[in-house]
C-alpha atoms as a PDB file:
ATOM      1  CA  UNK A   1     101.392 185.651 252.720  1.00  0.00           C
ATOM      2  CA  UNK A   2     103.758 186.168 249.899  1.00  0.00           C
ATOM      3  CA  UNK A   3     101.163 186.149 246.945  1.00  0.00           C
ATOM      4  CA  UNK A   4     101.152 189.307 244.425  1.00  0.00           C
ATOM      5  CA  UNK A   5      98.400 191.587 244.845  1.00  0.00           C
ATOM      6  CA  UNK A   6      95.789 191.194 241.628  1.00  0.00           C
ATOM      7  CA  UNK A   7      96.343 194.097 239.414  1.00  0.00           C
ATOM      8  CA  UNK A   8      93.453 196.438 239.814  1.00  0.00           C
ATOM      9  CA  UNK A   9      90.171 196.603 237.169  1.00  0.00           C
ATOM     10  CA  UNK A  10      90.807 197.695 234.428  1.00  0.00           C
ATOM     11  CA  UNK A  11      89.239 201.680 233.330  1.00  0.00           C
ATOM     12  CA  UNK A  12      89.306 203.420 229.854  1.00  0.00           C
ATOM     13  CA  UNK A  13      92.743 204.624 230.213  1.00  0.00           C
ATOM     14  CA  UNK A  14      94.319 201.468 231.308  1.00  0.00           C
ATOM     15  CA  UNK A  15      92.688 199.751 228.208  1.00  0.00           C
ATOM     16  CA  UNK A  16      93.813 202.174 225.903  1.00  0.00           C
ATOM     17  CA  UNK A  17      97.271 202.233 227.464  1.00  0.00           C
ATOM     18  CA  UNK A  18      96.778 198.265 227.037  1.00  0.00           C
ATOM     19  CA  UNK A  19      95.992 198.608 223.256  1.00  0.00           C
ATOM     20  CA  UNK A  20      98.316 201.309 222.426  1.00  0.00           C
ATOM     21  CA  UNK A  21     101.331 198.629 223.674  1.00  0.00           C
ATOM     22  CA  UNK A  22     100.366 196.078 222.380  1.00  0.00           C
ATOM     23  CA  UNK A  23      99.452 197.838 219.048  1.00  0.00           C
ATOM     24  CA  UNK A  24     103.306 199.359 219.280  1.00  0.00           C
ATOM     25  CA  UNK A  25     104.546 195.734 220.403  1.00  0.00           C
ATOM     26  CA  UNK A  26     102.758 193.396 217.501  1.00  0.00           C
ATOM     27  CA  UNK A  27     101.679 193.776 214.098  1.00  0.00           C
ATOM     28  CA  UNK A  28      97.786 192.746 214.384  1.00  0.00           C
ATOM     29  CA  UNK A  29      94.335 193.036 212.928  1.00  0.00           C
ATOM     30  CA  UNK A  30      91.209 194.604 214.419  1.00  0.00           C
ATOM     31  CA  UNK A  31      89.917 190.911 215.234  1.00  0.00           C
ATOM     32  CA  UNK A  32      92.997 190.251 216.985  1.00  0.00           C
ATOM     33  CA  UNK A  33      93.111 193.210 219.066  1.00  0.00           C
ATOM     34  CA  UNK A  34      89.377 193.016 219.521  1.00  0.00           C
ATOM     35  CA  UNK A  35      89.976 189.623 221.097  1.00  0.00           C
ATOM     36  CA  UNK A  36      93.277 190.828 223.149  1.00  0.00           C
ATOM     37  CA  UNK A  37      91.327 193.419 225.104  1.00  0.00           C
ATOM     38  CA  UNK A  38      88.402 191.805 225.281  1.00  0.00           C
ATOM     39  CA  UNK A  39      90.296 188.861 227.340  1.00  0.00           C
ATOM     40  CA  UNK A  40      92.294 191.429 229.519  1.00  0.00           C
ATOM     41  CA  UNK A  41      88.512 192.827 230.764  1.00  0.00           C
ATOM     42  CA  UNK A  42      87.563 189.026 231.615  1.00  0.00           C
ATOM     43  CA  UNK A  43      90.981 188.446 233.317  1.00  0.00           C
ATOM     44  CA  UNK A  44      91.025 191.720 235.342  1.00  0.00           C
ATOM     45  CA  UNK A  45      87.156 192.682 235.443  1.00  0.00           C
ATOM     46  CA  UNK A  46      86.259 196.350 234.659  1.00  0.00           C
ATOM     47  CA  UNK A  47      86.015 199.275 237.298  1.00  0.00           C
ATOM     48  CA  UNK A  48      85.274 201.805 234.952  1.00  0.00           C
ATOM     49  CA  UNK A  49      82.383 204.218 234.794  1.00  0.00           C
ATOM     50  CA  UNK A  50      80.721 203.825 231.751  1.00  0.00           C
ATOM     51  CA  UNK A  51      80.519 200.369 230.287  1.00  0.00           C
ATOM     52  CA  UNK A  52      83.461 198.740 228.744  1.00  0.00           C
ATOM     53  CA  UNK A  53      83.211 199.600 224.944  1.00  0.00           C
ATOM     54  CA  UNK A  54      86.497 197.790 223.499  1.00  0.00           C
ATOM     55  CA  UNK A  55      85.042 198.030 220.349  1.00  0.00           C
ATOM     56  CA  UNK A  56      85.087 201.892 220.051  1.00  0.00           C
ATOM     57  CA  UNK A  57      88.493 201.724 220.942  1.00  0.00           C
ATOM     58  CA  UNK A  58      89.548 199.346 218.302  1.00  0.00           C
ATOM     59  CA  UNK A  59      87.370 201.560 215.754  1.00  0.00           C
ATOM     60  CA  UNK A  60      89.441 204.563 216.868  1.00  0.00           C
ATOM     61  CA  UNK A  61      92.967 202.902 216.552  1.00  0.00           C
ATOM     62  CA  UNK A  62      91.710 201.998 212.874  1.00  0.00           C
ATOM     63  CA  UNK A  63      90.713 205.231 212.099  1.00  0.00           C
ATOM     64  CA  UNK A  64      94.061 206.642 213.353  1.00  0.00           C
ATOM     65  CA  UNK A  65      96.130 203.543 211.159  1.00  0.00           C
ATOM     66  CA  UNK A  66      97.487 202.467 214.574  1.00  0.00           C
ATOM     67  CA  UNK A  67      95.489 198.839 213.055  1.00  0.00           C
ATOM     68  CA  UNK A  68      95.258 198.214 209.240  1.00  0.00           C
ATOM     69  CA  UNK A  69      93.792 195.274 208.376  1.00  0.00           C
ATOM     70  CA  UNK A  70      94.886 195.146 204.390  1.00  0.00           C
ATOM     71  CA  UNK A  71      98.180 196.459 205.174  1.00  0.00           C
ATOM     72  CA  UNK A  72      98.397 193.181 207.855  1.00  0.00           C
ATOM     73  CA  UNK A  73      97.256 190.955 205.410  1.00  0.00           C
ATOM     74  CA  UNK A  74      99.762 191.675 202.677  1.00  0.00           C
ATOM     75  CA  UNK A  75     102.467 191.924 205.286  1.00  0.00           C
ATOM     76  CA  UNK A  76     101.182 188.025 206.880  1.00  0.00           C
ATOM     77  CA  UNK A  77     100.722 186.570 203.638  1.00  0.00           C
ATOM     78  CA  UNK A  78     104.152 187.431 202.255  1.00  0.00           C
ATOM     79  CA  UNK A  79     106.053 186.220 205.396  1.00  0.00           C
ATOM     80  CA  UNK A  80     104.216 183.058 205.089  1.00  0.00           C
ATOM     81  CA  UNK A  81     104.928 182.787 201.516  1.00  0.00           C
ATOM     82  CA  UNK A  82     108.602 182.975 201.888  1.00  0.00           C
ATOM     83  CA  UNK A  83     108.496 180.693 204.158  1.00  0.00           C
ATOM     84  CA  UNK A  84     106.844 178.132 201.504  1.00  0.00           C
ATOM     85  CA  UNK A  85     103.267 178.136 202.515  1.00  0.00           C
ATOM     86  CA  UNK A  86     100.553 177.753 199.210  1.00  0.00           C
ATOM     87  CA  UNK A  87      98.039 180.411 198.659  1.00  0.00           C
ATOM     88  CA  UNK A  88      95.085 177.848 200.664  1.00  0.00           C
ATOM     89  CA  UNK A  89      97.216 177.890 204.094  1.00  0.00           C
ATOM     90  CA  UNK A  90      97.751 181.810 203.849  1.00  0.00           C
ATOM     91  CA  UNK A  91      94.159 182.119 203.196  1.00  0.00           C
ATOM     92  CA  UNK A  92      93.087 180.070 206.384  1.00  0.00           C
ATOM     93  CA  UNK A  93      96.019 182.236 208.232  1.00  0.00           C
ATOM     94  CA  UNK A  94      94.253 185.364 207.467  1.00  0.00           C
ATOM     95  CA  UNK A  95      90.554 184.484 207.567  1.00  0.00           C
ATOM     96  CA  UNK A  96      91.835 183.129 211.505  1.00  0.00           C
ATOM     97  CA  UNK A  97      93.743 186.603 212.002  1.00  0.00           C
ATOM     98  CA  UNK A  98      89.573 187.817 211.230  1.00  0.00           C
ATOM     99  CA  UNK A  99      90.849 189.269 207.636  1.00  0.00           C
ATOM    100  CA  UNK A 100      87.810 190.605 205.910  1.00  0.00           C
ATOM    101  CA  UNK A 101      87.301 189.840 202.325  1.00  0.00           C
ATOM    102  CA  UNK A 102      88.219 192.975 200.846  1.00  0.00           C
ATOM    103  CA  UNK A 103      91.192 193.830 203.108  1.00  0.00           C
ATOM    104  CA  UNK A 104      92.695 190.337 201.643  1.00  0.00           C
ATOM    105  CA  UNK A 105      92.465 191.215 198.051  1.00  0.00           C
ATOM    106  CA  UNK A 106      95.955 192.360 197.343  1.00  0.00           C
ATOM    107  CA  UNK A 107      97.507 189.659 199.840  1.00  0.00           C
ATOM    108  CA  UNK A 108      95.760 187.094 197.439  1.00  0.00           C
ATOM    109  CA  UNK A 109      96.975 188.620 194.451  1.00  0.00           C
ATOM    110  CA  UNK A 110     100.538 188.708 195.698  1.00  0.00           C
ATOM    111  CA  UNK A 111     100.223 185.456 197.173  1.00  0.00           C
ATOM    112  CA  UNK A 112      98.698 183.492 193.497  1.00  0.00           C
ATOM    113  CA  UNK A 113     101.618 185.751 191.944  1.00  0.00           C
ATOM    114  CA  UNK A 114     104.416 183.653 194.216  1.00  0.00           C
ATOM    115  CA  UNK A 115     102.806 180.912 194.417  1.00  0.00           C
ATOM    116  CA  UNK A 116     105.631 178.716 192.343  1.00  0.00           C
ATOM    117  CA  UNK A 117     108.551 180.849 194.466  1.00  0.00           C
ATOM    118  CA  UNK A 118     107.226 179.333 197.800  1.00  0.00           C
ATOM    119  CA  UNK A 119     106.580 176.043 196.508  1.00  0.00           C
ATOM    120  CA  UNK A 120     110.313 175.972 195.329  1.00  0.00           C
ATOM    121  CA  UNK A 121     110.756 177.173 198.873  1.00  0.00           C
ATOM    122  CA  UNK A 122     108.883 174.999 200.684  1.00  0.00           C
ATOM    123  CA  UNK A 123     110.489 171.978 198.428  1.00  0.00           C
ATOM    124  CA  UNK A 124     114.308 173.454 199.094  1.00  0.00           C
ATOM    125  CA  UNK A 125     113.269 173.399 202.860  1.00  0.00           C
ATOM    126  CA  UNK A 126     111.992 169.991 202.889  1.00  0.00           C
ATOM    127  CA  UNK A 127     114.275 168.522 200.731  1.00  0.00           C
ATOM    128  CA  UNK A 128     111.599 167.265 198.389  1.00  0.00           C
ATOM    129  CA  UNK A 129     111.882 166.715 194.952  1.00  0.00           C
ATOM    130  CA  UNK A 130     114.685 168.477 192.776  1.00  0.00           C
ATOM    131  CA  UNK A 131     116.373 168.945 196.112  1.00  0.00           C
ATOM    132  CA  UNK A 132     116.137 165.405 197.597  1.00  0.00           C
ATOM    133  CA  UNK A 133     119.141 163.063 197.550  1.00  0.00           C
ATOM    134  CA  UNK A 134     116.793 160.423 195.570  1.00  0.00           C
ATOM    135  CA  UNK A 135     113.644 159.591 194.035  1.00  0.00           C
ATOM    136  CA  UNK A 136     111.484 158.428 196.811  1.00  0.00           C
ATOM    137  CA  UNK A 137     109.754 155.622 196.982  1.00  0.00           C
ATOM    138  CA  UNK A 138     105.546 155.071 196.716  1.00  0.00           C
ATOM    139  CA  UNK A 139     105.032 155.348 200.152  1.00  0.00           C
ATOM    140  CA  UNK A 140     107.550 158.439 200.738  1.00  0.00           C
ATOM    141  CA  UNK A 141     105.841 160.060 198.142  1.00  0.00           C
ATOM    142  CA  UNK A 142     102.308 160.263 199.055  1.00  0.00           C
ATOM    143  CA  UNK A 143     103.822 161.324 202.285  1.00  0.00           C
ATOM    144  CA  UNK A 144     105.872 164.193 200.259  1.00  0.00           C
ATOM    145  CA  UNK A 145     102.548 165.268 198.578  1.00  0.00           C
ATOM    146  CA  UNK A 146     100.425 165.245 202.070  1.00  0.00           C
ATOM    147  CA  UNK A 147     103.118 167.575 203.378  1.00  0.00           C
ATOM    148  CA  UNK A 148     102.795 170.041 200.222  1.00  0.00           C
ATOM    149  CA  UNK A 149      98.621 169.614 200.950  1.00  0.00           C
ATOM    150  CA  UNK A 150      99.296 171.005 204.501  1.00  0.00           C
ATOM    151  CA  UNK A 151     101.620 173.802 203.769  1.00  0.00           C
ATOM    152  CA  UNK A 152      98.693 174.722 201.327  1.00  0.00           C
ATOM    153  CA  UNK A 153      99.549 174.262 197.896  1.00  0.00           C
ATOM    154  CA  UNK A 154      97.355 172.703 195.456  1.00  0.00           C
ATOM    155  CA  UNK A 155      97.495 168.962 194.071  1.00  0.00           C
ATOM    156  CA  UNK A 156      99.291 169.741 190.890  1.00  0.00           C
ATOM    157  CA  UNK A 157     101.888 172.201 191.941  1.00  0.00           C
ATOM    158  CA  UNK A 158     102.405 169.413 194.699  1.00  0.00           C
ATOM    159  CA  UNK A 159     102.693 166.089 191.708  1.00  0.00           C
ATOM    160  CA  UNK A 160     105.424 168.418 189.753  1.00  0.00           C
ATOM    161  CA  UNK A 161     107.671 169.387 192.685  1.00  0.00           C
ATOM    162  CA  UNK A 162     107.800 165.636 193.814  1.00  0.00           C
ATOM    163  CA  UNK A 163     108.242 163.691 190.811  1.00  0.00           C
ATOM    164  CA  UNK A 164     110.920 166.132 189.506  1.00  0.00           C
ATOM    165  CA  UNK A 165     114.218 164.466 189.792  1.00  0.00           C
ATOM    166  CA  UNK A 166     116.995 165.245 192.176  1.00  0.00           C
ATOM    167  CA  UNK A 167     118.918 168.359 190.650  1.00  0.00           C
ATOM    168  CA  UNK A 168     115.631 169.215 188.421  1.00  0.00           C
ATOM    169  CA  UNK A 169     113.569 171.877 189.270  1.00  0.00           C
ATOM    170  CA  UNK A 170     110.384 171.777 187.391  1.00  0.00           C
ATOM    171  CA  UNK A 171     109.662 174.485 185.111  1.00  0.00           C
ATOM    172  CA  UNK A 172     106.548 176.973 185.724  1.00  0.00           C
ATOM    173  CA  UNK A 173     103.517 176.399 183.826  1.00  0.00           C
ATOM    174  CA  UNK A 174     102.107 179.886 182.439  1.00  0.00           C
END
């Protein structure tokens, strides 16, 4: 019998200790965390006294700015937008990450302000448009706009990027 011995149930100061690292580890939301510890008490069962309460923990955390859910959200939102991704995909990236409304406000703003920066982006990456080799052909190109759809830009933004000609970036529209 060489099998590791099951790690013991979990009590309130193992779950904090649990939330505190991985609070220190990852950048997260409440939602996220919520989930995290909440999986931990079905994986190693709870041995505590008083029921497990993972909610008051992630309340407390908040309260002490250990979690901040609008400071995530801008922080997400502008690594996905210089990575090329339209304001739609960051959107669905937050509202996943359990981003409230409010606490998105200012991650929308900055994302609709750069929206044209991560399109050039995304285009540079891909090698689309102004920064393809040559015009492509019908078929290339509705694959070239599906690709722009995914990342999460919108239709028009998508049409100007591809059917600018190699060596032309497009102008932004005000």
């Amino acid at each position: 019998m060489t099998g590791k011995r099951p790690p013991p149930p979990l009590d309130e100061e193992a779950l904090r200790e649990l939330a505190l690292r991985y609070v220190g580890r990852f950048a997260t939301s409440r939602a996220r965390l919520l989930a995290y510890l909440g999986r931990k008490i079905k994986e190693r069962g709870w041995g505590g006294e008083a029921p497990a309460d993972p909610q008051a923990l992630v309340d407390r955390l908040s309260e002490l700015r250990y979690v901040d859910d609008a400071g995530y959200a801008t922080m997400k939102s502008a690594s996905l937008t210089r990575r090329g991704y339209g304001a739609r995909r960051v959107a669905e990236s937050l509202r996943a990450d359990g981003i409230s409304e409010v606490d998105r406000e200012e991650a929308d703003a900055q994302t609709a302000s750069e929206s044209w920066q991560a399109a050039d982006r995304f285009a540079r990456r891909k090698r689309l448009g102004p920064y393809a080799l040559t015009l492509p052909d019908p078929k290339q190109r509705e694959k070239a706009i599906a690709a722009f759809l995914r990342a999460g830009h919108n239709y028009e933004t998508a049409r100007r990027w591809i059917d600018a000609a190699p060596g032309e970036v497009p102008e932004q529209e005000e």
